[in-house]
Protein backbone atom coordinates (compact mmCIF):
# COMPACT_ATOMS: atom_id res chain seq x y z
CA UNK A 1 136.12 211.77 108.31
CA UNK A 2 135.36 208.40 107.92
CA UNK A 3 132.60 206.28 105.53
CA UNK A 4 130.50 203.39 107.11
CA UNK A 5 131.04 199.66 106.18
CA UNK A 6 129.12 199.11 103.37
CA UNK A 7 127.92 195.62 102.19
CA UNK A 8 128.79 195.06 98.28
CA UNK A 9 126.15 193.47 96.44
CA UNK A 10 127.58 193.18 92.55
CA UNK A 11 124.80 192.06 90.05
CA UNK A 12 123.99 188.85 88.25
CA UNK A 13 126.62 189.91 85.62
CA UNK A 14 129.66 190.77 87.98
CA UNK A 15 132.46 188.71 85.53
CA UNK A 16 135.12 191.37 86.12
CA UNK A 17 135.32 190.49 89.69
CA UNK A 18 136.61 187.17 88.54
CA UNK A 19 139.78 187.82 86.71
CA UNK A 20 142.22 187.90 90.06
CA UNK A 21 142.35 184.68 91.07
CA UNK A 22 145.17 183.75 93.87
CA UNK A 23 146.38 181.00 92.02
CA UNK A 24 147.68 183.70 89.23
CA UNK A 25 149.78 186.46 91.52
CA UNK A 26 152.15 184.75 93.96
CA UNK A 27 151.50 186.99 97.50
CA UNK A 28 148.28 186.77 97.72
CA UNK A 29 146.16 185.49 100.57
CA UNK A 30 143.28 183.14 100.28
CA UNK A 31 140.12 183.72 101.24
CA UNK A 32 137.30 181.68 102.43
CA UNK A 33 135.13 180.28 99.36
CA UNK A 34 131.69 178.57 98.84
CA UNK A 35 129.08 178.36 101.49
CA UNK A 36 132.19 179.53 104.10
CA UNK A 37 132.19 183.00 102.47
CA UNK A 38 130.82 185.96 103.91
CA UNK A 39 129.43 189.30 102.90
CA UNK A 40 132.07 191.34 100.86
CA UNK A 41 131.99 194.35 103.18
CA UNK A 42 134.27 197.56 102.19
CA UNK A 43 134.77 200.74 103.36
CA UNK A 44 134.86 202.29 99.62
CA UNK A 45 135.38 201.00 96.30
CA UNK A 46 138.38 202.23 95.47
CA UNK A 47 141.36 203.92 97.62
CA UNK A 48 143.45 205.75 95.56
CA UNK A 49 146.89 206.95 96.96
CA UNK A 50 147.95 210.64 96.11
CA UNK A 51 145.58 213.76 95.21
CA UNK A 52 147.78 215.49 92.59
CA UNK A 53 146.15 215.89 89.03
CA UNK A 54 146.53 212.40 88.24
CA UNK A 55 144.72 211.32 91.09
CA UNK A 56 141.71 213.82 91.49
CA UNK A 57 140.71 213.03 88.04
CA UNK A 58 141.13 209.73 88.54
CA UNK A 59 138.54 209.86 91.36
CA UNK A 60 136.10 212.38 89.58
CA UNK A 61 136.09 209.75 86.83
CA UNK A 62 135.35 207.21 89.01
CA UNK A 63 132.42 209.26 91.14
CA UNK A 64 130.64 209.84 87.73
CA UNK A 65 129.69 206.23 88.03
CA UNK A 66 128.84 206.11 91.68
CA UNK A 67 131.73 204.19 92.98
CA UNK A 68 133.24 205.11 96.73
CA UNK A 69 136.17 206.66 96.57
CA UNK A 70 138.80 207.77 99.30
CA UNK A 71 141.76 210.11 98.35
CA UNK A 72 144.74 209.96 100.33
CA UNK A 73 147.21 212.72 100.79
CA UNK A 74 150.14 212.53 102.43
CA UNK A 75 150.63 216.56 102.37
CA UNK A 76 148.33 218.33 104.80
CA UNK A 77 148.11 221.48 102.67
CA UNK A 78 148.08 222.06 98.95
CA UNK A 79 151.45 223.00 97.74
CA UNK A 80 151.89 226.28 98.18
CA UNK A 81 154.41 227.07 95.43
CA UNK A 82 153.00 229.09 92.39
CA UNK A 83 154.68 226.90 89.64
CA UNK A 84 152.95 227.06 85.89
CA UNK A 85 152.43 223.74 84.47
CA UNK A 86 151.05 223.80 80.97
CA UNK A 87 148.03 221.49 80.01
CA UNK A 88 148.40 220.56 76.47
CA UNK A 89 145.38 219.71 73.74
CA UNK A 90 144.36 216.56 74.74
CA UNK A 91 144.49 217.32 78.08
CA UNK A 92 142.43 220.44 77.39
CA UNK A 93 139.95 218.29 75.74
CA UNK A 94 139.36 215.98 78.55
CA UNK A 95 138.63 218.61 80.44
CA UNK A 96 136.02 220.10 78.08
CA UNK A 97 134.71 216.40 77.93
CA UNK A 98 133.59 216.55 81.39
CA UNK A 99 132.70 220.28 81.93
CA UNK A 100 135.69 221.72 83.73
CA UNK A 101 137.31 223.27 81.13
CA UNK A 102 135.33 227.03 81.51
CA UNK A 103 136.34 227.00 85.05
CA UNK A 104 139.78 226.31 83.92
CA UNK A 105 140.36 228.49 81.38
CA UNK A 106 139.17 231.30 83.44
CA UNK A 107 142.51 230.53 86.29
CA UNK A 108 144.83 230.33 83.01
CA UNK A 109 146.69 231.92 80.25
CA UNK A 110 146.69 230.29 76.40
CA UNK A 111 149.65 230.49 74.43
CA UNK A 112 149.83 229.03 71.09
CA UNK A 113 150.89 225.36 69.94
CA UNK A 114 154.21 225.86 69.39
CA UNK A 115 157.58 225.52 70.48
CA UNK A 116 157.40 222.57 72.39
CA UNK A 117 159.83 219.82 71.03
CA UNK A 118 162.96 220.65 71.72
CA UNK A 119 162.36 224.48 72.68
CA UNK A 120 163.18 224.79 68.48
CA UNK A 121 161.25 227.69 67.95
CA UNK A 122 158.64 227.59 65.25
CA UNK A 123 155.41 228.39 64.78
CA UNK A 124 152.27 226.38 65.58
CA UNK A 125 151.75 224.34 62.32
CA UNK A 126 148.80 224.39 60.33
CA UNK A 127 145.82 221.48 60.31
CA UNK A 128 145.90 220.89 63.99
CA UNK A 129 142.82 218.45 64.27
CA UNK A 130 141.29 220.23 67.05
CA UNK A 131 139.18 223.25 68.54
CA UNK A 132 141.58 223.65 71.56
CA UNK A 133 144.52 224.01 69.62
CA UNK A 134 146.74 225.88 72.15
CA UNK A 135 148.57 225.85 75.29
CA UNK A 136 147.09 226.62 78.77
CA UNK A 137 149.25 227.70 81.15
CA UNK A 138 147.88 227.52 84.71
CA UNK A 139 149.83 227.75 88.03
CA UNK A 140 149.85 224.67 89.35
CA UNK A 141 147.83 224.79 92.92
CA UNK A 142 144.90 226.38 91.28
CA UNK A 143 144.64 223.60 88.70
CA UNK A 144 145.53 221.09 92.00
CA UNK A 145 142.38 223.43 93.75
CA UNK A 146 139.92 223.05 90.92
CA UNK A 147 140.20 219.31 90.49
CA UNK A 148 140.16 218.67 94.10
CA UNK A 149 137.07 220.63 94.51
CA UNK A 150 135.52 219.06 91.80
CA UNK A 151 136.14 215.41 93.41
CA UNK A 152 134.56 216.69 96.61
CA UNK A 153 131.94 218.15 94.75
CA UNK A 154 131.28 214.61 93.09
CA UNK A 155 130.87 213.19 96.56
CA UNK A 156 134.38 211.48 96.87
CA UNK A 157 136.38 212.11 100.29
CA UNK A 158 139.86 212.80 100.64
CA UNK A 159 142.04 212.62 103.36
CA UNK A 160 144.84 214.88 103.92
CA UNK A 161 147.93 214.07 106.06
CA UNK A 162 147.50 210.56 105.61
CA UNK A 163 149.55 207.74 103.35
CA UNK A 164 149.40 204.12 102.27
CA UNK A 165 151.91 202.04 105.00
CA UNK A 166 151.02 199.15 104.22
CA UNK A 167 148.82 197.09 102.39
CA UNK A 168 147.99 193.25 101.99
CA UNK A 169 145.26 191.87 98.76
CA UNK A 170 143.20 188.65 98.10
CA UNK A 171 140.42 187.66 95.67
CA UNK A 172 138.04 190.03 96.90
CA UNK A 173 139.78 193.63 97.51
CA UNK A 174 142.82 195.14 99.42
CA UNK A 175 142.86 195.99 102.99
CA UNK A 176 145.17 199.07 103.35
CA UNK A 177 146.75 199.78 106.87
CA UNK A 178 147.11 204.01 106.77
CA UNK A 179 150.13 206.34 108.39
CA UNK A 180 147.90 206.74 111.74
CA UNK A 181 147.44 202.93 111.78
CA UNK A 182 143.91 202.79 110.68
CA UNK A 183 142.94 199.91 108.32
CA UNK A 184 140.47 200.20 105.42
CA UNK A 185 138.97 197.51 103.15
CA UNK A 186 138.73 199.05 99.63
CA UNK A 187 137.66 196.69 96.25
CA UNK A 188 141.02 198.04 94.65
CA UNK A 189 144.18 200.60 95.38
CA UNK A 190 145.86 202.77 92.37
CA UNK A 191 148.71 204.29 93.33
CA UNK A 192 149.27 207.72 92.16
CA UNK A 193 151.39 209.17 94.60
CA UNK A 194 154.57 210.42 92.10
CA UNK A 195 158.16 209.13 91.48
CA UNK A 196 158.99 207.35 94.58
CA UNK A 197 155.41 205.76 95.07
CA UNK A 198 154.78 204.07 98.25
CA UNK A 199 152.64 201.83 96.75
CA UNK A 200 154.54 200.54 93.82
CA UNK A 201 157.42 199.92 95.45
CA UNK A 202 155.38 197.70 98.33
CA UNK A 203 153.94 195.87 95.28
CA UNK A 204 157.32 194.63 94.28
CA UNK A 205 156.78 196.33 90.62
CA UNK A 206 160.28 197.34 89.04
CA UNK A 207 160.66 200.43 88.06
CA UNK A 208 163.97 200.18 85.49
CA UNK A 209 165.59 202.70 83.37
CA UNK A 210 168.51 204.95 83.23
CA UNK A 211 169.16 206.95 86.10
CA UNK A 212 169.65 210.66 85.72
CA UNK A 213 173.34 212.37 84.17
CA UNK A 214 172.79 215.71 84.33
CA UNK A 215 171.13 218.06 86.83
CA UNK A 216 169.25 221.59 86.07
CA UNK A 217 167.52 224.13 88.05
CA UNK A 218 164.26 225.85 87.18
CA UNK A 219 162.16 228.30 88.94
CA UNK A 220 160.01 231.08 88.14
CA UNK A 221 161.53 235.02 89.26
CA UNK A 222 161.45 238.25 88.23
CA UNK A 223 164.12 240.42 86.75
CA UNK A 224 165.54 243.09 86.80
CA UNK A 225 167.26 244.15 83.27
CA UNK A 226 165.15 245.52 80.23
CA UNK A 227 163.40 242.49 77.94
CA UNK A 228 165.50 243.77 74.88
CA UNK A 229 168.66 243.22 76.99
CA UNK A 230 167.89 239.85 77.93
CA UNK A 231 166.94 239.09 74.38
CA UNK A 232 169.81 239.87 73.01
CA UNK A 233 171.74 237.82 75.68
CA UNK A 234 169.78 235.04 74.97
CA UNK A 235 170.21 234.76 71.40
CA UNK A 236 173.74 234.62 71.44
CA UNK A 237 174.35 232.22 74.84
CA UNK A 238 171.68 229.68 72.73
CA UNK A 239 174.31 229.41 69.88
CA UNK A 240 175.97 227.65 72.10
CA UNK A 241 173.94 226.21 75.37
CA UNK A 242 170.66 224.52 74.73
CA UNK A 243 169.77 224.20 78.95
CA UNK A 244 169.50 227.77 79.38
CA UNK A 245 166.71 230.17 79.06
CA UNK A 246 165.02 233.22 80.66
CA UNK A 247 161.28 233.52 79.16
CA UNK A 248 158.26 235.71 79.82
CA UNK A 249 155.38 233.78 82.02
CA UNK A 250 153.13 236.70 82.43
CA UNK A 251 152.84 239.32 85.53
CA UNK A 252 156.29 240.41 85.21
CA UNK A 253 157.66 236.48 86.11
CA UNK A 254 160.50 234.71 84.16
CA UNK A 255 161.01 231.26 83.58
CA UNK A 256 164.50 230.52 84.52
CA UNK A 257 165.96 227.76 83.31
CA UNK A 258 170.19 227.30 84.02
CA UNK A 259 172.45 224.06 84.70
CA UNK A 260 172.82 222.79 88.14
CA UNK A 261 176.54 221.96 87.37
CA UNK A 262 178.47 223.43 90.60
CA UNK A 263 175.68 224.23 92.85
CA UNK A 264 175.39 223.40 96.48
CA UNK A 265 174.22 219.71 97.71
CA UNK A 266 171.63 217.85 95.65
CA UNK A 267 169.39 216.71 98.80
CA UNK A 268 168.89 220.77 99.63
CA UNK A 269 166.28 222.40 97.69
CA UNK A 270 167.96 225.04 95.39
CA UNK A 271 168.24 228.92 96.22
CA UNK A 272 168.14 232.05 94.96
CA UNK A 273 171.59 232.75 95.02
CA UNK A 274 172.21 229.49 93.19
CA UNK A 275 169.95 230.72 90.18
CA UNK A 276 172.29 234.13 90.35
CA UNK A 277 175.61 232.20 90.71
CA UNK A 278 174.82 229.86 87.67
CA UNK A 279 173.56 232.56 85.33
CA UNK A 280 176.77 234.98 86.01
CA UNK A 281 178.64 231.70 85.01
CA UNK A 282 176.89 231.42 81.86
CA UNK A 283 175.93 234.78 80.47
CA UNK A 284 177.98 237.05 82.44
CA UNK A 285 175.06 238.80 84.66
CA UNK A 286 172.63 237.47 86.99
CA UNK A 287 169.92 240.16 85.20
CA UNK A 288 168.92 241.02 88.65
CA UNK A 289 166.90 238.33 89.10
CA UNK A 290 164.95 238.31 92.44
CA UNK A 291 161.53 237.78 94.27
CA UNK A 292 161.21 234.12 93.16
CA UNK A 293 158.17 232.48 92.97
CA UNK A 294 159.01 228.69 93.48
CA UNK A 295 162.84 226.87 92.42
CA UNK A 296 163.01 223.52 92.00
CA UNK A 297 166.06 221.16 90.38
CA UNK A 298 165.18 218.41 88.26
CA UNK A 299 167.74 215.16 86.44
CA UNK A 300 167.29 213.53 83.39
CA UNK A 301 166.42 210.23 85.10
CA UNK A 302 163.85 208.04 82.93
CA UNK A 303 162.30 205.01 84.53
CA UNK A 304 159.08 203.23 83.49
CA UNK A 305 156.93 200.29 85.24
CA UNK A 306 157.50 196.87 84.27
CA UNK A 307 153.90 196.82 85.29
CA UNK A 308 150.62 199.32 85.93
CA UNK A 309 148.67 196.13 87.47
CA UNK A 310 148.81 193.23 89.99
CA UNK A 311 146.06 192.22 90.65
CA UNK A 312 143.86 194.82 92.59
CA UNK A 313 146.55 197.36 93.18
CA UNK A 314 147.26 199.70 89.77
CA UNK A 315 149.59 202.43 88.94
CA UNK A 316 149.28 205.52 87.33
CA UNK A 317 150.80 209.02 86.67
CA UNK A 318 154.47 209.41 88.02
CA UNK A 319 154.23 206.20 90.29
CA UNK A 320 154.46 204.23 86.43
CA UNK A 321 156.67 206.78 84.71
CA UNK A 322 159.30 209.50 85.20
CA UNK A 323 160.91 211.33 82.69
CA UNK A 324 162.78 214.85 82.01
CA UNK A 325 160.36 217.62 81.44
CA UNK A 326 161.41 218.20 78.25
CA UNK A 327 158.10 219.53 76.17
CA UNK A 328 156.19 219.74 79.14
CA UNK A 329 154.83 215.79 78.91
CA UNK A 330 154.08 214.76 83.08
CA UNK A 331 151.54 215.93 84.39
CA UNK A 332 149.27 215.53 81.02
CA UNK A 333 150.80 212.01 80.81
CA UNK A 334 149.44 211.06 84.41
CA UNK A 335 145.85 213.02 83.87
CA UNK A 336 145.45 210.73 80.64
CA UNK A 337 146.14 207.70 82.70
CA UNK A 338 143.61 208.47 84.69
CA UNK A 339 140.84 208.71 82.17
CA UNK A 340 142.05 205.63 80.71
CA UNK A 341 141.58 204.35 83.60
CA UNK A 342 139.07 205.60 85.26
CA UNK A 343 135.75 204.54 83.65
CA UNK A 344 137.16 200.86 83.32
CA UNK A 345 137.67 200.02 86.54
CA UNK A 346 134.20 201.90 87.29
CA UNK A 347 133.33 199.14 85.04
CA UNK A 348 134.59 196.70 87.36
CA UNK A 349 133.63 197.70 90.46
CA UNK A 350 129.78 198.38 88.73
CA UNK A 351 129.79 194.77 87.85
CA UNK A 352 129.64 195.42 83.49
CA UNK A 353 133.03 195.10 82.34
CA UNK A 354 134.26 192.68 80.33
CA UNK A 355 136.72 190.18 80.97
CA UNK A 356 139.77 191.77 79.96
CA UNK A 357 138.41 194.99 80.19
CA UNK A 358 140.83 196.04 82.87
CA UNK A 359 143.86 194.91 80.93
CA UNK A 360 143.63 197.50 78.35
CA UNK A 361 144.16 199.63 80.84
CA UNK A 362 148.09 198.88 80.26
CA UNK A 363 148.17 197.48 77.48
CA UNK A 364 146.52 201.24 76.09
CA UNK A 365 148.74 203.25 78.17
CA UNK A 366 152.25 201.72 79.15
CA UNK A 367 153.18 201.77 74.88
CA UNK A 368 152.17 205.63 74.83
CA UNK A 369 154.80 206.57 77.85
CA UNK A 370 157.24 204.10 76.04
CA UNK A 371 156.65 206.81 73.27
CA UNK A 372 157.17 209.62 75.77
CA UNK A 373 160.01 208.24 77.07
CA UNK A 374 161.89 207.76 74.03
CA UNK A 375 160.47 211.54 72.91
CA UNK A 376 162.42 213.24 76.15
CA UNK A 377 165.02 210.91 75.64
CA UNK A 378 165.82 212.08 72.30
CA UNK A 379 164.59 215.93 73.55
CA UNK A 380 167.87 215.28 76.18
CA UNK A 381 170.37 214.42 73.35
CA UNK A 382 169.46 217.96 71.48
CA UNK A 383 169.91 219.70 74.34
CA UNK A 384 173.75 218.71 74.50
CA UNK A 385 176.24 221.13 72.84
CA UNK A 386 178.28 218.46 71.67
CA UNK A 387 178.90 218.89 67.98
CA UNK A 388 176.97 215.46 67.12
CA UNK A 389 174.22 216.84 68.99
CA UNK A 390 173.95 219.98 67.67
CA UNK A 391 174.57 218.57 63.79
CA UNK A 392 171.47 217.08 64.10
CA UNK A 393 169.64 219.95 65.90
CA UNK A 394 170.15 222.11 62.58
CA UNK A 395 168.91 219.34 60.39
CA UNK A 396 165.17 218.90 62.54
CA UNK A 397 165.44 222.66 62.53
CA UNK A 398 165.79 222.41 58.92
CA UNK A 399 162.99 219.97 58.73
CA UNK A 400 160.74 221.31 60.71
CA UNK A 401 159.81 224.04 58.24
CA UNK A 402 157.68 221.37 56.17
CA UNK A 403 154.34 222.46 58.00
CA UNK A 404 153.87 217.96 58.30
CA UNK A 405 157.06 217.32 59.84
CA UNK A 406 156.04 220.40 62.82
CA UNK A 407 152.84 219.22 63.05
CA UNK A 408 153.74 215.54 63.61
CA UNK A 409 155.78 216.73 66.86
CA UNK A 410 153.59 218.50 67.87
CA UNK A 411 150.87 215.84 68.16
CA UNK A 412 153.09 213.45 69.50
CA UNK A 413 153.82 216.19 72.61
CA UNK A 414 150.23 216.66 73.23
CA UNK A 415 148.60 213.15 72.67
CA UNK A 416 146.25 213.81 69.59
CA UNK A 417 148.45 211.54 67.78
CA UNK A 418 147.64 208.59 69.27
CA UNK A 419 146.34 205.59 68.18
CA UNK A 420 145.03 202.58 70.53
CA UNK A 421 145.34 199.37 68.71
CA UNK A 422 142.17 198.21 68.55
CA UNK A 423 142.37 195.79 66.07
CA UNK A 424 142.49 196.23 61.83
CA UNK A 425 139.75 199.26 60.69
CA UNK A 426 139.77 202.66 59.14
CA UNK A 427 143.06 205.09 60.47
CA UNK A 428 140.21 206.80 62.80
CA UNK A 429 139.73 203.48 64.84
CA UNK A 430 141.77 203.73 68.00
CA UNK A 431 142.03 207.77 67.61
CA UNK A 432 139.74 210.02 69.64
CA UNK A 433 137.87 212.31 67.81
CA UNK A 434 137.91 215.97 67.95
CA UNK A 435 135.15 218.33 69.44
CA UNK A 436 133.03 218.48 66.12
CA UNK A 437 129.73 219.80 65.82
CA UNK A 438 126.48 218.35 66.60
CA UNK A 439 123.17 219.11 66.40
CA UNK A 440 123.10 219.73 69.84
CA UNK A 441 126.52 221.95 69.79
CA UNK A 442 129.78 220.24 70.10
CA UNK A 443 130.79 216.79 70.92
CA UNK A 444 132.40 216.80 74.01
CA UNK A 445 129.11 218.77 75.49
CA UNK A 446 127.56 215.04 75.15
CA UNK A 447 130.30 213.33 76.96
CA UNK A 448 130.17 215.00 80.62
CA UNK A 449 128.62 212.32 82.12
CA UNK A 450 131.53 209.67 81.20
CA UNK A 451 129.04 207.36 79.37
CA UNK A 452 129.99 206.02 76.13
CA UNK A 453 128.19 207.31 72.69
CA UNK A 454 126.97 206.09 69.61
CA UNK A 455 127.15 208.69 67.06
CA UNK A 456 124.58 207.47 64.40
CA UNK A 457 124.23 209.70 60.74
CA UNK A 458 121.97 206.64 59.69
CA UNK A 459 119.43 206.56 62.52
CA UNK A 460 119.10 203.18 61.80
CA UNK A 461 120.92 201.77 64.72
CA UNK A 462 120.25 201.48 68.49
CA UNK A 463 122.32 200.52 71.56
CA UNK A 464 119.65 198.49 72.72
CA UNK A 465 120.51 197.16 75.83
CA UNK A 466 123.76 198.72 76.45
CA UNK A 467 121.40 202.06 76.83
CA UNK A 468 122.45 202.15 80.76
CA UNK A 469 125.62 202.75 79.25
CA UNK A 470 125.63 204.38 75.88
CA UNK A 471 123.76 207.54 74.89
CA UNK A 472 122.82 207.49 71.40
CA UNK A 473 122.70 210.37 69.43
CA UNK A 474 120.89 210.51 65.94
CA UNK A 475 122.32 212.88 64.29
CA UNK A 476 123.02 212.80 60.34
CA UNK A 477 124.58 216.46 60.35
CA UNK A 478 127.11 215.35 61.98
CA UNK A 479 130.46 216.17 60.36
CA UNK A 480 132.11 212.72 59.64
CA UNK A 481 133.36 210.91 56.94
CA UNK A 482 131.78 207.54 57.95
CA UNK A 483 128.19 206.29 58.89
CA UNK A 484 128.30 205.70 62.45
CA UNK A 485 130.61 205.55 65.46
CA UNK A 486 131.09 203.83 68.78
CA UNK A 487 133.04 206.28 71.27
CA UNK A 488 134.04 205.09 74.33
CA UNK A 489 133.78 207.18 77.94
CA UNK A 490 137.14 208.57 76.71
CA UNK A 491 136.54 210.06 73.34
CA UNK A 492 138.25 206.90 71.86
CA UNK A 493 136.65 205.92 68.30
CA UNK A 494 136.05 201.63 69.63
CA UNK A 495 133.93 201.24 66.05
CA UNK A 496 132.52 202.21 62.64
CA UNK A 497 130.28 200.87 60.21
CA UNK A 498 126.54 201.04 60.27
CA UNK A 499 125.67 196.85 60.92
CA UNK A 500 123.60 196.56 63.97
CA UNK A 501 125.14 192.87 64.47
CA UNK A 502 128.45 194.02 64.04
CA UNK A 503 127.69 197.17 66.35
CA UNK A 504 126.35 195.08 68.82
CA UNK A 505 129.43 193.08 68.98
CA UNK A 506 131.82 195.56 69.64
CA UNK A 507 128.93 196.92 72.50
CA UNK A 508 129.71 193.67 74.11
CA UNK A 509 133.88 193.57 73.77
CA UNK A 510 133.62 197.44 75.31
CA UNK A 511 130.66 197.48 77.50
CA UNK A 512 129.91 194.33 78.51
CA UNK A 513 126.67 192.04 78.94
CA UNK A 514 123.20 194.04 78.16
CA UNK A 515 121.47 194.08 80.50
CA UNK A 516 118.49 192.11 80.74
């Protein structure tokens, strides 16, 4: 499959396109200039390298506002593993934000909000700030199926069996030079394609942190013992060993969860008999375990980019940060890169955004996986039996029965804590806000075209001409505490007041130029 050359023609109001200049990022090549210059001419918009959750949704993101997108994949065929990764609240949200989220929750199984710092069991706190308040657990090629479907459905291709080799950028785009030797000419490249990305490391972007002490296996199996016998086993091995667990995942599968301490070569994927060996060694039985499912190992390693941009190549998802999956943080992490990202550099390519527009982009989202770093980090360090350790295991335990110390974790483990800095305001500036209702219904039913939205309870205000942009919603039933607000594509609150000057000002620092 391949898309015809395409000549770019970016409107009167293209600024974005200036900000890479090849005077600011050594290795790039010059290109002609003035009269000399000919037609940009691309093969798509935007390449983007990997098509695991971070990627698709980057790409449906970016199809919402017409831009060409290619999807590489270096696997031929979706993974074939059934492994259950568990989208947390925000994550849920986004997807109700764009539509997806019935055709989700229909492949998946919700389990409450609780539970996840740590594995300290306690229950989901009260005051959540949210109408998804819960786990979904969904294995892990149907959610990789869905959002891949959706992509194609939104008219982007992708490309299976085929990589970024190489690729060389100048003022204008990136040419990329494929595993079969083909070369395309794309506007810009994100690499999303995981831990050891291809693309980051050919962009020269460090990638520093501590490498990884201590090795466990995980895999999903079934058993072969009665539940009450396990439980019992359980509770008195987690006295003492915090990397150990066997836990219900629905249709008679166990999450098994042992140290890798002993077991055969690293470089060889793990085995059954390594699961069996490892849990005789720790409780005394192997509690039958057998038809597995998938079995993976996993290290503590933690490593974060020194940068997410140069120039027109970006990084997000697992090519920008790894981590121990402690609380269940990746792939949510990478999928709220990407709609971060996502309807800014449709921005760019559309010829609207503002200058620094683009920069947010890591300036927004490299502090919140400094966060998650420092959250597994510190999830690690409770997980050790030493008696330091564990000390302060039994105080948090302790502490988390104040209903605001739970529900703090549990917001910074699935992102409806955070808070962009956007500047001095009200606490709700820089915080998305939750699915409340509207006249129409709820919230996020307004949002699935990846516009931003001016929620006005005055009806005094008007987005003028940012309206190619903005939907504006009149709506004073709205249940807020303040006049108006500016939402951006990503449910982010960018303003509030109700001052059509000072509205119109932050129209122009998020969306640009109105048009004429």
């Amino acid at each position: 499959m391949h898309s015809p050359h395409f000549t770019a023609e970016p409107s009167s109001n293209h600024t974005a396109e200036r900000d890479v200049t090849v005077g600011d990022i050594p290795g790039l090549r010059s290109s002609a200039s003035g009269a000399d210059r000919a037609p940009l001419v691309f093969d798509f918009d935007v390449i983007i390298a990997g098509c695991g959750p971070t990627g698709a949704m980057l790409a449906a993101e970016l199809r919402l506002h017409d831009v060409r997108v290619l999807v590489l994949e270096k696997e031929t065929e979706p993974v074939s593993f059934v492994r259950i990764v568990g989208l947390h609240i925000r994550s849920i949200e986004l997807m109700a934000m764009r539509g997806l989220l019935d055709r989700i929750l229909d492949h998946g199984r919700r389990r409450p909000a609780a539970g996840f710092f740590a594995a300290i069991d306690k229950p989901a706190p009260q005051g959540l700030d949210s109408a998804h308040a819960y786990l979904l657990g969904i294995p892990q090629p149907v959610i990789v199926r869905l959002l891949e479907e959706h992509v194609m459905q939104l008219g982007a291709q992708v490309r299976r069996g085929n990589a970024v080799a190489a690729f060389e950028q100048d003022d204008e785009g990136v040419t990329v030079e494929l595993s079969d030797g083909a070369q395309l000419r794309a506007r810009y490249l994100v690499g999303c394609d995981g831990a050891r990305s291809t693309v980051r490391k050919l962009l020269g972007v460090g990638f520093p942190g501590e490498p990884s002490r201590t090795e466990t296996l995980m895999g999903e199996m079934e058993v072969g013992v009665p539940q009450e016998e396990m439980a019992a086993k359980m509770t008195e091995i987690g006295k003492t060993s915090k990397r150990f667990w066997l836990r219900p995942f629905g249709e008679g599968a166990y999450s098994v969860l042992v140290p890798a301490a002993g077991v055969s070569d690293r470089a060889e994927p793990p085995t059954l008999e390594d699961f069996r060996q490892q849990l005789r060694a720790i409780a005394g039985t192997d509690f039958g375990v057998h038809s597995p499912r998938w079995l993976s190992r996993f290290g503590d390693a933690t490593r974060l980019a020194e940068r997410y941009r140069i120039g027109r190549v970006l990084l997000a998802g697992d090519a920008a940060h790894i981590h121990p999956p402690l609380g269940g943080q990746g792939l949510n992490l990478g999928v709220q890169d990407a709609f971060n990202l996502g309807w800014k550099l449709a921005a760019q390519v559309r010829g609207w955004a503002p200058e620094t527009l683009l920069d947010t982009y890591q300036a927004e989202r490299r502090p919140v996986a400094e966060d998650v770093l420092d959250n597994t980090r510190a999830q690690t360090e409770l997980a050790s039996t030493e008696p330091g350790p564990q000390a302060v295991r039994r105080l948090l335990t302790e502490l988390m029965d104040f209903n605001e110390v739970n529900r703090r974790l549990i917001e910074k483990i699935t992102a409806i804590g955070i808070r962009y800095d956007f500047g001095e305001g009200p606490d709700l500036l820089g915080r998305r806000l939750s699915d409340i209702e509207v006249k129409q219904g709820r919230l996020y039913g307004l949002l699935h075209r990846g516009r931003g939205l001016l929620l006005d309870r005055t009806g005094r205000l008007t987005a003028g001409g940012w309206s190619d942009r903005v939907d504006h919603l009149a709506d004073p039933t709205a249940v807020l505490d303040v006049p108006c607000v500016l939402l951006r594509p990503d449910g982010h609150v960018a303003w509030i007041g109700d001052d059509q000057q000072d509205l119109d000002d932050h129209l122009s620092r998020w969306f640009g130029k109105p048009a004429d």
